[in-house]
C-alpha atoms as a PDB file:
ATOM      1  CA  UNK A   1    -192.506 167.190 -82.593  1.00  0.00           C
ATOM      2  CA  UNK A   2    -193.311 163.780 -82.632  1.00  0.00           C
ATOM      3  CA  UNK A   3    -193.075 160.907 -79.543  1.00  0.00           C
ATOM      4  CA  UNK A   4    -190.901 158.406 -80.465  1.00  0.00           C
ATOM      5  CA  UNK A   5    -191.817 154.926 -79.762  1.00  0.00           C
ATOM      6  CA  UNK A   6    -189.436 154.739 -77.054  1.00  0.00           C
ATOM      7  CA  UNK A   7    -190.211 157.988 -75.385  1.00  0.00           C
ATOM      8  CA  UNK A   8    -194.153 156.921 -75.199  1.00  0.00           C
ATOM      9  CA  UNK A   9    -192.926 153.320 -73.671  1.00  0.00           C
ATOM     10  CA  UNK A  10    -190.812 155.066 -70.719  1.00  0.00           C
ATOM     11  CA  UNK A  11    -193.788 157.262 -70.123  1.00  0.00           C
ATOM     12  CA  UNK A  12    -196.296 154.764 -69.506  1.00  0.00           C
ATOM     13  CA  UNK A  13    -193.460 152.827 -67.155  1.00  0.00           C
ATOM     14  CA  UNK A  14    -192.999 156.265 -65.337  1.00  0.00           C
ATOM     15  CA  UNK A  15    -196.609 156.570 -64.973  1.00  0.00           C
ATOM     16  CA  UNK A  16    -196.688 153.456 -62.760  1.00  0.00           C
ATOM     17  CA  UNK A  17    -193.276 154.805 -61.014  1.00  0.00           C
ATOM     18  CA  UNK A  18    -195.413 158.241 -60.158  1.00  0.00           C
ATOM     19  CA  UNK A  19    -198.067 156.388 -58.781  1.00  0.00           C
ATOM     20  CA  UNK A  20    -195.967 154.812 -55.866  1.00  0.00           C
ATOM     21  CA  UNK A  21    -194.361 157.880 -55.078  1.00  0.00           C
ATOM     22  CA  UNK A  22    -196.374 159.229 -52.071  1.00  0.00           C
ATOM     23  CA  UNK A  23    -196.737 157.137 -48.818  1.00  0.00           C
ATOM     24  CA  UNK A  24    -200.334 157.403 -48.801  1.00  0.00           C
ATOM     25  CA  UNK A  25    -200.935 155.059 -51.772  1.00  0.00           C
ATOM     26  CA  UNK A  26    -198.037 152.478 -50.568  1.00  0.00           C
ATOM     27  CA  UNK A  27    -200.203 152.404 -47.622  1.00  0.00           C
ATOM     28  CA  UNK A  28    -203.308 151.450 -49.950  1.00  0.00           C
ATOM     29  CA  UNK A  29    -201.854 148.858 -51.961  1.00  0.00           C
ATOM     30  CA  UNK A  30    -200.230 147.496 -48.463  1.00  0.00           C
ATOM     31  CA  UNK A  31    -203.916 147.555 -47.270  1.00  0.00           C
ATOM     32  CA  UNK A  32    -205.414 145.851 -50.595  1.00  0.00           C
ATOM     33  CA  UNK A  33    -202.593 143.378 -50.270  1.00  0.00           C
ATOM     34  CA  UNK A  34    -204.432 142.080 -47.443  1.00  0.00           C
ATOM     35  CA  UNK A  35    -208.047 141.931 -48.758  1.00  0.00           C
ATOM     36  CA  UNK A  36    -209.951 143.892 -51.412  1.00  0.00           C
ATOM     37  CA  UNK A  37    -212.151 146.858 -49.525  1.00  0.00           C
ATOM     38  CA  UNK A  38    -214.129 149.380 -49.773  1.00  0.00           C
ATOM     39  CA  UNK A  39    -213.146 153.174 -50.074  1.00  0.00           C
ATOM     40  CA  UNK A  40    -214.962 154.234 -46.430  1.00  0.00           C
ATOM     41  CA  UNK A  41    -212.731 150.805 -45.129  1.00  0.00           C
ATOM     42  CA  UNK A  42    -209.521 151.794 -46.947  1.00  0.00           C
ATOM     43  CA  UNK A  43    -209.555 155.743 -45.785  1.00  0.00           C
ATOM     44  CA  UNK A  44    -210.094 154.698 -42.309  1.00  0.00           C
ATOM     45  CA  UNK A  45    -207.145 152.471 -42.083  1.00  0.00           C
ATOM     46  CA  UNK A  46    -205.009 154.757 -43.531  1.00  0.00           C
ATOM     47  CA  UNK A  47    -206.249 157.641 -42.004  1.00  0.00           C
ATOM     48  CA  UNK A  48    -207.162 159.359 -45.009  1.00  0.00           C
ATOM     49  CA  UNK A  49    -210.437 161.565 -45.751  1.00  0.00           C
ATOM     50  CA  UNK A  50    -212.779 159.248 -48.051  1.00  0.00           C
ATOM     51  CA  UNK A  51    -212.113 162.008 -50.932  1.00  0.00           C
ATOM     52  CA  UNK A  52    -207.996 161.758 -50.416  1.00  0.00           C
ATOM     53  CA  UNK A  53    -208.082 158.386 -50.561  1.00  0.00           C
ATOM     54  CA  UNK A  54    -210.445 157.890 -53.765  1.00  0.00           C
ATOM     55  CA  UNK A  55    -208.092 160.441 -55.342  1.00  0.00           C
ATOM     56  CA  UNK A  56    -204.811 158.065 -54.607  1.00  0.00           C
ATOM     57  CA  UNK A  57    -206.799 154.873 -55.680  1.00  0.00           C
ATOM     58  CA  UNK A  58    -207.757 156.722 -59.170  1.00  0.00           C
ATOM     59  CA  UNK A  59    -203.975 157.282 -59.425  1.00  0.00           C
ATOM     60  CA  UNK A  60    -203.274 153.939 -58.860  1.00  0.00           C
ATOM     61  CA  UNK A  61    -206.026 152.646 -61.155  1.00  0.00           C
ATOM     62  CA  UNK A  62    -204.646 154.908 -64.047  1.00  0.00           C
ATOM     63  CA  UNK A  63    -201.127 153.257 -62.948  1.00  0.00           C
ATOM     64  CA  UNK A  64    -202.751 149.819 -63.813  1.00  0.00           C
ATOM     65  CA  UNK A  65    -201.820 148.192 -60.236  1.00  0.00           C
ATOM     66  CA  UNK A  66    -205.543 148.538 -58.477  1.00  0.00           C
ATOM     67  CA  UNK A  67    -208.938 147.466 -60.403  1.00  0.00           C
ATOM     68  CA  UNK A  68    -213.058 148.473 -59.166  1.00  0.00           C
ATOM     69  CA  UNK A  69    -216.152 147.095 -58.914  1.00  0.00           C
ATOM     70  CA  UNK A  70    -219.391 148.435 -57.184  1.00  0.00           C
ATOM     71  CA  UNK A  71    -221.613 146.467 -54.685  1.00  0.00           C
ATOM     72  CA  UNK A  72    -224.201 148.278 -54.528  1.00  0.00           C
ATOM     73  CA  UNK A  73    -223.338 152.062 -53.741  1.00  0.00           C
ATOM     74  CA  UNK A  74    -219.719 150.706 -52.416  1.00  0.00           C
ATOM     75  CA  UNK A  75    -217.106 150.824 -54.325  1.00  0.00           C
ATOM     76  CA  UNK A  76    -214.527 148.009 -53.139  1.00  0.00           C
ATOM     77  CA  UNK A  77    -210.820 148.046 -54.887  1.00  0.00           C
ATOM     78  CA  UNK A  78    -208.314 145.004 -54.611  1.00  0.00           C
ATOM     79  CA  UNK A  79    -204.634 144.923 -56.476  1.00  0.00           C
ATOM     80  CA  UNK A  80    -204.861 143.970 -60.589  1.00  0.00           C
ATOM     81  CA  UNK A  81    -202.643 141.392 -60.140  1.00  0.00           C
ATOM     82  CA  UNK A  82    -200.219 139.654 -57.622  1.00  0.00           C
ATOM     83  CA  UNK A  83    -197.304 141.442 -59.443  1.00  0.00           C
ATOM     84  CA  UNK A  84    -198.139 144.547 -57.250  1.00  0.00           C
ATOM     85  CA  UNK A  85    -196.981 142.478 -54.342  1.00  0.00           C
ATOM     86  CA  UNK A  86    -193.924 141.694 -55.830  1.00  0.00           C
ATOM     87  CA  UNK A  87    -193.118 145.362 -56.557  1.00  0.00           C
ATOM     88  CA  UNK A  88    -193.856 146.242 -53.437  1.00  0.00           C
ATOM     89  CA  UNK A  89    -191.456 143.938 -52.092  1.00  0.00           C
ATOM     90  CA  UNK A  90    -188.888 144.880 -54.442  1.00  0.00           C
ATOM     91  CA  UNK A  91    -188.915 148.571 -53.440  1.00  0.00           C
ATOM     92  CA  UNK A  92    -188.652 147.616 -49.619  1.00  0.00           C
ATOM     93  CA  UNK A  93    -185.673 145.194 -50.170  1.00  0.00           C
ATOM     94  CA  UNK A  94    -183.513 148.128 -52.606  1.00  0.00           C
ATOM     95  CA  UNK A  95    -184.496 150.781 -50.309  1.00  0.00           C
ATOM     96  CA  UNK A  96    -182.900 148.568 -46.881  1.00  0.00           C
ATOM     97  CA  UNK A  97    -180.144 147.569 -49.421  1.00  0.00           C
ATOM     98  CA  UNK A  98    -179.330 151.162 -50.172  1.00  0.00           C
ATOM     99  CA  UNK A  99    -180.678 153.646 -47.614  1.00  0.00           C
ATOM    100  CA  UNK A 100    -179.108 154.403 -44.271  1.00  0.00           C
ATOM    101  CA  UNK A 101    -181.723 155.978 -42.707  1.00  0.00           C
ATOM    102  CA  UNK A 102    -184.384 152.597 -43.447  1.00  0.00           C
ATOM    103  CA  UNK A 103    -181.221 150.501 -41.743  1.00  0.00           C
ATOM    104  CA  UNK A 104    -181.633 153.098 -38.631  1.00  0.00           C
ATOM    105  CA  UNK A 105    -185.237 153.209 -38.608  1.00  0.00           C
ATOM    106  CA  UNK A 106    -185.480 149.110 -38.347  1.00  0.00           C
ATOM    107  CA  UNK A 107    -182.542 148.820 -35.804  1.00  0.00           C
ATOM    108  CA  UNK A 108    -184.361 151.540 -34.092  1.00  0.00           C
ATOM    109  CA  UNK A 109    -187.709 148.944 -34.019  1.00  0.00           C
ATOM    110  CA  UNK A 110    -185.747 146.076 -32.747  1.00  0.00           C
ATOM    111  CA  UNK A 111    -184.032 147.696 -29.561  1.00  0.00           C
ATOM    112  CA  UNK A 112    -181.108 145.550 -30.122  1.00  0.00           C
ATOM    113  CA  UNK A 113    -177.685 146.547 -31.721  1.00  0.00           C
ATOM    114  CA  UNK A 114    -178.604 143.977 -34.300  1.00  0.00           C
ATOM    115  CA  UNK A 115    -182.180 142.340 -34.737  1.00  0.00           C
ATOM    116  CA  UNK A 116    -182.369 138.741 -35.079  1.00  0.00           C
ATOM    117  CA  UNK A 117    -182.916 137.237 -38.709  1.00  0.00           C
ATOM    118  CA  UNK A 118    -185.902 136.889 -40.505  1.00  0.00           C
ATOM    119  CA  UNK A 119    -187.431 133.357 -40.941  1.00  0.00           C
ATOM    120  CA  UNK A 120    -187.854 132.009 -44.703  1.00  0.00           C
ATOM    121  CA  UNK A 121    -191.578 130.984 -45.199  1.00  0.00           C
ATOM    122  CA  UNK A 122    -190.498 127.999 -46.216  1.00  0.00           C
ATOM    123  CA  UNK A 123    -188.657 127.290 -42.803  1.00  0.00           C
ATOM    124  CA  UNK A 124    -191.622 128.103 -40.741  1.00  0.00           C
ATOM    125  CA  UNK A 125    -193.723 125.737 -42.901  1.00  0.00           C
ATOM    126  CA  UNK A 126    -191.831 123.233 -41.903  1.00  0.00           C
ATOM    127  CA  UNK A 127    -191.795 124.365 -38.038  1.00  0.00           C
ATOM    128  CA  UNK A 128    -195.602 124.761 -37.811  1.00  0.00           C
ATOM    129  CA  UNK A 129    -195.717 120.861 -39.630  1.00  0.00           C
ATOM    130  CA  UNK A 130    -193.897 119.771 -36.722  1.00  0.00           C
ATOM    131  CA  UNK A 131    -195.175 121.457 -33.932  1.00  0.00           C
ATOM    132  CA  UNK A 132    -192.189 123.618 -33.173  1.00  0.00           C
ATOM    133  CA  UNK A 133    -193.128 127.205 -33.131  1.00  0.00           C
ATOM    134  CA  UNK A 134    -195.984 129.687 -31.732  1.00  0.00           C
ATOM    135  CA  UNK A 135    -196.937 131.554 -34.521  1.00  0.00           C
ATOM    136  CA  UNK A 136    -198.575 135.647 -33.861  1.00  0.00           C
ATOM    137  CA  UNK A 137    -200.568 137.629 -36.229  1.00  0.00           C
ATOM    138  CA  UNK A 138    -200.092 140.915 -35.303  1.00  0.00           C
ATOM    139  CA  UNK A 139    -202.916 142.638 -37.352  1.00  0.00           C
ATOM    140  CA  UNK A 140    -206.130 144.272 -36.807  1.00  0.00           C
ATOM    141  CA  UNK A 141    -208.755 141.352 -36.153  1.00  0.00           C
ATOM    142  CA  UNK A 142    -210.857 142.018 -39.351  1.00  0.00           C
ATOM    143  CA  UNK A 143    -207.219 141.744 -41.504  1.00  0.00           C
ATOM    144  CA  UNK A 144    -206.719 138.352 -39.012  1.00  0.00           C
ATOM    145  CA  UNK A 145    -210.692 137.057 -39.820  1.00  0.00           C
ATOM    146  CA  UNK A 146    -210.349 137.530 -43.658  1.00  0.00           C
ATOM    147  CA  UNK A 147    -206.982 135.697 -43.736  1.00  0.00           C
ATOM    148  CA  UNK A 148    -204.441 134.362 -41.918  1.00  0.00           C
ATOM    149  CA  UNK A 149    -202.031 131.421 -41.997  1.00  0.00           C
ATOM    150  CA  UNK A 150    -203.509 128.386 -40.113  1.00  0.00           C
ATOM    151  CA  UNK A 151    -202.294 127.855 -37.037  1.00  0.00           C
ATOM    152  CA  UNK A 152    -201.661 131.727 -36.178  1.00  0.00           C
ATOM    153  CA  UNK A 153    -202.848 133.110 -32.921  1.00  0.00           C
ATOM    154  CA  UNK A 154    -204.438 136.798 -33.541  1.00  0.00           C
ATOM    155  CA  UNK A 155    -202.599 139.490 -30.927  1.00  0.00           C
ATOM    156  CA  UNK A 156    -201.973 142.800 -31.402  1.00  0.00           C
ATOM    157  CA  UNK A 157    -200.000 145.111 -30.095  1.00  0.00           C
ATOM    158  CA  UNK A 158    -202.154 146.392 -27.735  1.00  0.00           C
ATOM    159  CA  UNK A 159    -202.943 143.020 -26.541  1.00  0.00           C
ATOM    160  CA  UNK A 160    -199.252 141.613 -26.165  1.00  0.00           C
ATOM    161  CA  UNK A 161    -198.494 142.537 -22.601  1.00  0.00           C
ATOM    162  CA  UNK A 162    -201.657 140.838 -21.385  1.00  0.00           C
ATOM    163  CA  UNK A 163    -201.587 137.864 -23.187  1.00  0.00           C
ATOM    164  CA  UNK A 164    -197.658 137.561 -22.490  1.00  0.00           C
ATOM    165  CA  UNK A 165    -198.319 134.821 -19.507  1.00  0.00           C
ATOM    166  CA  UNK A 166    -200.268 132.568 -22.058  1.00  0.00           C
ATOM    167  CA  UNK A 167    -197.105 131.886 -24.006  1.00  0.00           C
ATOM    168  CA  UNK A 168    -195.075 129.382 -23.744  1.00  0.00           C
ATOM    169  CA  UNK A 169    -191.656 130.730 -22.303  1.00  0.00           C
ATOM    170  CA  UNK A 170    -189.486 127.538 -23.665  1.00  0.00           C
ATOM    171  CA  UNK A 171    -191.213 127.663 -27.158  1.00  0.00           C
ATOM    172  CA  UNK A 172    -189.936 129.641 -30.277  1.00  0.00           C
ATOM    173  CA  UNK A 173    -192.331 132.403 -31.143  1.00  0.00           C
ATOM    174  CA  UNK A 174    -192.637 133.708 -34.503  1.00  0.00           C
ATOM    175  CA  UNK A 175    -194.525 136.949 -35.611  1.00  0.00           C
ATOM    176  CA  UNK A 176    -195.471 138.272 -38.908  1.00  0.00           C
ATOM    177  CA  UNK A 177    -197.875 141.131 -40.031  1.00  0.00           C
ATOM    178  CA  UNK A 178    -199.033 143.084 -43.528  1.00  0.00           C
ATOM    179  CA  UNK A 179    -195.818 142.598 -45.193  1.00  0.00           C
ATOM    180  CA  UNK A 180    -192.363 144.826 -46.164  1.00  0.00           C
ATOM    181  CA  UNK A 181    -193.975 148.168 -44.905  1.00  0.00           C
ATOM    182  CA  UNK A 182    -195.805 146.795 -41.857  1.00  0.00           C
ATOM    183  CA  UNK A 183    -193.537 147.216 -38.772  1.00  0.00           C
ATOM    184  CA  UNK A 184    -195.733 145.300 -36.032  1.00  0.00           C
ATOM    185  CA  UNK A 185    -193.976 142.404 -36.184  1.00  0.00           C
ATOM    186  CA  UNK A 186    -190.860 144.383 -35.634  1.00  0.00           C
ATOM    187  CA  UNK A 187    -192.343 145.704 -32.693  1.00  0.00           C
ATOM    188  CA  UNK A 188    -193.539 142.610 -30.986  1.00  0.00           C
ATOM    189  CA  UNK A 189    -190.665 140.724 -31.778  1.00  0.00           C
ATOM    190  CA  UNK A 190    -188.748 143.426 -29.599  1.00  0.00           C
ATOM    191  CA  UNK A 191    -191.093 143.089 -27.356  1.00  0.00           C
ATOM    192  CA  UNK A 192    -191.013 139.551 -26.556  1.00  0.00           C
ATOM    193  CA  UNK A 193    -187.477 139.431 -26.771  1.00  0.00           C
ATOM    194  CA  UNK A 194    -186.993 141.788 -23.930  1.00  0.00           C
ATOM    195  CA  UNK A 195    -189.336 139.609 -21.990  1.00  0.00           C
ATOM    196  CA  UNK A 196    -187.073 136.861 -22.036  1.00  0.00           C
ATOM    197  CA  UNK A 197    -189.405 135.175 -25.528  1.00  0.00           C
ATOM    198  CA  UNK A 198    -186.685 133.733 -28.272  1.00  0.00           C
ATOM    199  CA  UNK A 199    -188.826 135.616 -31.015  1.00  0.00           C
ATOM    200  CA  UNK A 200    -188.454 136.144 -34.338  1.00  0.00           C
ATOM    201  CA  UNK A 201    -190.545 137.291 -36.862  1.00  0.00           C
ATOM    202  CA  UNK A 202    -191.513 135.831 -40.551  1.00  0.00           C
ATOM    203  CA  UNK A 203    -190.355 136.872 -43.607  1.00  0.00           C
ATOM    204  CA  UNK A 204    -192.468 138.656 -45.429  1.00  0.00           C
ATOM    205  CA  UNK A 205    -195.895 138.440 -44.625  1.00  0.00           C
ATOM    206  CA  UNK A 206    -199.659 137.095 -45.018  1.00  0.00           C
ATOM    207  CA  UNK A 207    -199.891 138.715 -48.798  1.00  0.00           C
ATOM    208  CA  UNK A 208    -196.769 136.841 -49.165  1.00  0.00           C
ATOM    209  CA  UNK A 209    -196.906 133.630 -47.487  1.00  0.00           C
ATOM    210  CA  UNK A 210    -200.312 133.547 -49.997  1.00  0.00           C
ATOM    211  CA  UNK A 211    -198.314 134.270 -53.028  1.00  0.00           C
ATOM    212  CA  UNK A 212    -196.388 131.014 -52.407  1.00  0.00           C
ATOM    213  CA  UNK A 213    -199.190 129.002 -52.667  1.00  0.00           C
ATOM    214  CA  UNK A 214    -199.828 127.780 -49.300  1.00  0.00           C
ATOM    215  CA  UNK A 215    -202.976 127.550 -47.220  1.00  0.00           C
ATOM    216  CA  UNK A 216    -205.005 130.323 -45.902  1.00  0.00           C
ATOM    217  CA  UNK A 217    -207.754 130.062 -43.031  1.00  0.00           C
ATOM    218  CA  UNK A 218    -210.757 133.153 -42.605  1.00  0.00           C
ATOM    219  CA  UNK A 219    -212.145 133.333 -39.717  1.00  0.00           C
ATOM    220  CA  UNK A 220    -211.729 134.370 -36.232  1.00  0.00           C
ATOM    221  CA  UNK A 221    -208.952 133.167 -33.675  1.00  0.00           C
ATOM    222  CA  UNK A 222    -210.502 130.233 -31.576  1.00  0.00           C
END
């Protein structure tokens, strides 16, 4: 029996819905959202064996939404296109829209009966233009040194309750992190907030904020 041309189209679209069904390559393409990397770099911030890993990333090569190239004996992946960030989004917003148990696990982050909103990108452009905020990056340094949106201050997680009595206690403080899946800015934004901080976190985040077309620094925090 012969595939009709409509049955071959819906099998290459479910070919790219397979390919985001498994956690471990959302975590991938959350990872290449912030950089392109190399397998070794990818496995060990996912926690993945190199082998598990190389398997997703074939999967999602197949899938069209991750692209190669080899340096040398490396071989370093990054997203096809900024469309993958997009879908990535899209899937976090239906699933919050539609799924109890996400709305539980995010109240659950914020330690408060209802977390404060989100602010828009465009908002905190305008706040960082005038001053008004303290903006955190709360990702791994080497995600912070290959990108970040100027004027962030690099902290972790780990390095929060330390560096709490730097911050300004009158100022607005404003986190972000990977993106839709990453839930440290969730967590420091609780954080801060039970230490008396008015803290919020951004919208989105770097992958996204760079999607809008506005300014990226590399480096390290000064």
């Amino acid at each position: 029996m012969s595939t009709s041309p409509k049955q071959a189209l819906l099998k290459e679209y479910a070919l790219v819905a397979q390919a985001l069904a498994a956690p471990a390559r959302l975590m991938l393409l959350e990872q290449l959202a912030q950089s392109e990397a190399a397998v070794e770099v990818l496995a060990r911030k996912t926690g993945l064996t190199v082998a598990n890993a190389s398997q997703h990333l074939q999967q999602l090569r197949r899938a069209g939404l991750v692209t190669s190239r080899r340096a040398g004996k490396a071989v370093i992946y990054r997203l096809q296109n900024s469309r993958s960030i997009a879908l990535l989004g899209l899937l976090s917003e239906m699933a919050e829209a539609n799924l109890a148990q996400v709305t539980d696990i995010l109240d659950g982050l914020s330690g408060e009966a209802t977390a404060p909103e989100p602010i828009t990108r465009a908002d905190l452009a305008e706040r960082l233009a005038a001053g008004a905020v303290t903006l955190l990056d709360i990702r791994p340094e080497d995600e912070f040194a290959a990108g970040h949106i100027p004027g962030a201050c690099n902290m972790t997680l780990a390095d929060l309750d330390r560096l709490l009595p730097t911050l300004d206690p009158k100022a607005e403080v404003v986190a972000y992190c990977r993106g839709p899946y990453c839930i440290y800015a969730h967590q420091a934004v609780a954080r801060l907030r039970q230490n008396g901080f008015n803290a919020r976190r951004m919208q989105g985040g770097l992958p996204e904020w760079r999607e809008d077309g506005r300014g990226v620094c590399t480096g390290q925090s000064t």
